[in-house]
C-alpha atoms as a PDB file:
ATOM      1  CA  UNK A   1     114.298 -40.709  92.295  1.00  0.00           C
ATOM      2  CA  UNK A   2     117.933 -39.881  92.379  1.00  0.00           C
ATOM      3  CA  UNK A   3     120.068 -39.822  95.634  1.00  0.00           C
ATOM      4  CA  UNK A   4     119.956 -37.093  98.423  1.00  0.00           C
ATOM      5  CA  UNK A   5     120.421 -36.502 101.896  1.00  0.00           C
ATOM      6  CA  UNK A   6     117.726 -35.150 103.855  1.00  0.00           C
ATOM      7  CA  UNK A   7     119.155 -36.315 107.268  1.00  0.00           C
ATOM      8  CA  UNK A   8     122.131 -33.769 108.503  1.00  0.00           C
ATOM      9  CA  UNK A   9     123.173 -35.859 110.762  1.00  0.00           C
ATOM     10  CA  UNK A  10     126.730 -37.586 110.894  1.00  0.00           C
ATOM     11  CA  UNK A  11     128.445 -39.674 113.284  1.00  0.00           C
ATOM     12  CA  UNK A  12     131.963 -39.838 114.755  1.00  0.00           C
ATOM     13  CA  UNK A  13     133.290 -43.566 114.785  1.00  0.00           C
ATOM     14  CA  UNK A  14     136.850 -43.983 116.038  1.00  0.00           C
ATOM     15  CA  UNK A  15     136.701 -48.140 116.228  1.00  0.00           C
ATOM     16  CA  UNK A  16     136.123 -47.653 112.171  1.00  0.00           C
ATOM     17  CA  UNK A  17     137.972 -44.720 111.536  1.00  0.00           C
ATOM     18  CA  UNK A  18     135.517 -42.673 109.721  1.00  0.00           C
ATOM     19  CA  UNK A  19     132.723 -40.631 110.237  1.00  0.00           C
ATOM     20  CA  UNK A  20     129.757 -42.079 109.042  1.00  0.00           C
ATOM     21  CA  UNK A  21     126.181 -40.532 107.488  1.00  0.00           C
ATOM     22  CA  UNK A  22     123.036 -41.242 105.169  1.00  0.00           C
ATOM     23  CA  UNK A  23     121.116 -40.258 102.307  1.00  0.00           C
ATOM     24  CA  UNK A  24     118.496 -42.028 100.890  1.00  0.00           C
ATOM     25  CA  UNK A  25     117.736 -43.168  97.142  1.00  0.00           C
ATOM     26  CA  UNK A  26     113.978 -42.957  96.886  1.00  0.00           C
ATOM     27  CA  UNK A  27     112.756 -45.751 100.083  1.00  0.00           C
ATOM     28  CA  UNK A  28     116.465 -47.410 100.265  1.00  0.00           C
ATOM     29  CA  UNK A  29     118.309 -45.926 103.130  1.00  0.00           C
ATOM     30  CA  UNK A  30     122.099 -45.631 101.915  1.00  0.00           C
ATOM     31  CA  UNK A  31     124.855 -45.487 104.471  1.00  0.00           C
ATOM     32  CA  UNK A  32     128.308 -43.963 104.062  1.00  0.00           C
ATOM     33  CA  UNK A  33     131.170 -43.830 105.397  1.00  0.00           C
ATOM     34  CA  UNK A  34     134.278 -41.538 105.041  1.00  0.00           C
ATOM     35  CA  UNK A  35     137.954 -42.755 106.127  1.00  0.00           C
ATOM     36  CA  UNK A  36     139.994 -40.015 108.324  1.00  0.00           C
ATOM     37  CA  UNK A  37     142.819 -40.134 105.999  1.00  0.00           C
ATOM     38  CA  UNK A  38     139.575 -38.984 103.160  1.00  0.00           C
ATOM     39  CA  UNK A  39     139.221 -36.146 105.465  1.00  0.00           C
ATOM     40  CA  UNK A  40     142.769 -35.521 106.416  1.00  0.00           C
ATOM     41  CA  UNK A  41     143.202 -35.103 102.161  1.00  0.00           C
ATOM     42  CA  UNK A  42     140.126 -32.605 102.508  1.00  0.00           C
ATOM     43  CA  UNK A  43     141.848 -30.883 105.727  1.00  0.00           C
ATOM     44  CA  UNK A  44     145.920 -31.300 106.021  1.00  0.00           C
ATOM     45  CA  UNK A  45     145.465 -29.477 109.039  1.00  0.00           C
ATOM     46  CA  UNK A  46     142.828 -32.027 110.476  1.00  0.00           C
ATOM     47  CA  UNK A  47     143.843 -32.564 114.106  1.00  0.00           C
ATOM     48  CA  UNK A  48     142.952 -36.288 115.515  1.00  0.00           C
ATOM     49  CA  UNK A  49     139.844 -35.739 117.845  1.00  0.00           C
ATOM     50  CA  UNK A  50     136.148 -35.760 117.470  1.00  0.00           C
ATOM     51  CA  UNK A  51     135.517 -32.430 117.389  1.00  0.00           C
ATOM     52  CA  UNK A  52     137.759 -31.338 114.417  1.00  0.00           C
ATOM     53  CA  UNK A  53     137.136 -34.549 112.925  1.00  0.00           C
ATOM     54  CA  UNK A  54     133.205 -33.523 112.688  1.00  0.00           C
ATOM     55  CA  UNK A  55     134.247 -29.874 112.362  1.00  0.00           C
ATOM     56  CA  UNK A  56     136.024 -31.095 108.905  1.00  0.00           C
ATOM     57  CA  UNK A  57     133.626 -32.905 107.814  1.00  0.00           C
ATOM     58  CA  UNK A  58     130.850 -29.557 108.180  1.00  0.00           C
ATOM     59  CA  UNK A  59     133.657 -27.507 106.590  1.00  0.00           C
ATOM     60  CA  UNK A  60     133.429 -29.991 103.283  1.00  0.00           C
ATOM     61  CA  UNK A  61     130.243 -30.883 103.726  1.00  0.00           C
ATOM     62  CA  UNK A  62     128.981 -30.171  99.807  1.00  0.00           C
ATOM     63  CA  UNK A  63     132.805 -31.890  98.157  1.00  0.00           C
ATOM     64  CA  UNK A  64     131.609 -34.809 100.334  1.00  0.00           C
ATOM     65  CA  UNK A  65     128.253 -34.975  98.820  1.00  0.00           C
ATOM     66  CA  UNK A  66     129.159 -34.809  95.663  1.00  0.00           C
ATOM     67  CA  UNK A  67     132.137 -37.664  96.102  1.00  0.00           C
ATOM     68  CA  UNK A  68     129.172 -39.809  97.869  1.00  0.00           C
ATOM     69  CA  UNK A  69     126.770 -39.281  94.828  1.00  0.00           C
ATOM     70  CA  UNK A  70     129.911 -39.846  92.256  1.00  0.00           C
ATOM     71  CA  UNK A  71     130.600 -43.093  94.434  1.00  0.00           C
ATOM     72  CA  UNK A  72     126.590 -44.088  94.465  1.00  0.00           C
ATOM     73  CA  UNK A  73     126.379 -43.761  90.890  1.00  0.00           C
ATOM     74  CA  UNK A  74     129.154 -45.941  89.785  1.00  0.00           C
ATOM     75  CA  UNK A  75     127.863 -48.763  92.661  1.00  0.00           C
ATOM     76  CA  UNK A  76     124.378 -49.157  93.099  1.00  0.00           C
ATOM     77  CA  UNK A  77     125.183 -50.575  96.919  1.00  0.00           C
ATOM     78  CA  UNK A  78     123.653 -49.701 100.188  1.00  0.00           C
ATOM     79  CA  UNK A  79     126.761 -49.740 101.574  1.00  0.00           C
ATOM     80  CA  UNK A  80     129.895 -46.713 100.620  1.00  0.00           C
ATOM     81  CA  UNK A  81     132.771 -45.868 102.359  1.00  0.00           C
ATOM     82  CA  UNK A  82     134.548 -43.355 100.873  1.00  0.00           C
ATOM     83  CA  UNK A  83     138.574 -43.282 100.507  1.00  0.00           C
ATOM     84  CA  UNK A  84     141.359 -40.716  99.964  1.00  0.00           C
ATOM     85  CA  UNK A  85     141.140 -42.093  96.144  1.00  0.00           C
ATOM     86  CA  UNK A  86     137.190 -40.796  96.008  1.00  0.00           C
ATOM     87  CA  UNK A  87     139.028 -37.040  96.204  1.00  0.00           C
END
């Protein structure tokens, strides 16, 4: 079964500086993790708060995706966290 991500949900973490989500690789649950400065790359105009944090993250949703299936492919971990390099 290849990667997706059924679960739309996403998560703002400042302490980490990301905002974290999931897909799933047939049973194994996969967690990922975008940097701000990822989405800042994404967004130039990204301000610093939750909401257009999350808001940026919506607005790229798919280029996300695909960068966290690119990422998956190469590293067969359980654990990504995606980086201004990954775009």
């Amino acid at each position: 079964m290849a990667l997706n991500f059924p679960n739309p949900v996403r998560r703002f973490d400042a302490g980490r500086s990301c905002v974290s989500f999931w897909g799933s690789d047939a049973s194994l649950e996969i967690i990922f993790q975008i940097e701000f400065e990822a989405l800042r790359k994404l967004d130039s105009g990204m301000g610093s708060g939750e909401a257009e944090i999350l808001a940026t993250f919506d607005q790229n949703r798919d280029t996300i995706l695909a960068a966290a299936a690119s990422a998956y492919a190469k590293h067969r971990n359980s654990y990504q966290r995606l980086t201004a390099a990954h775009f």
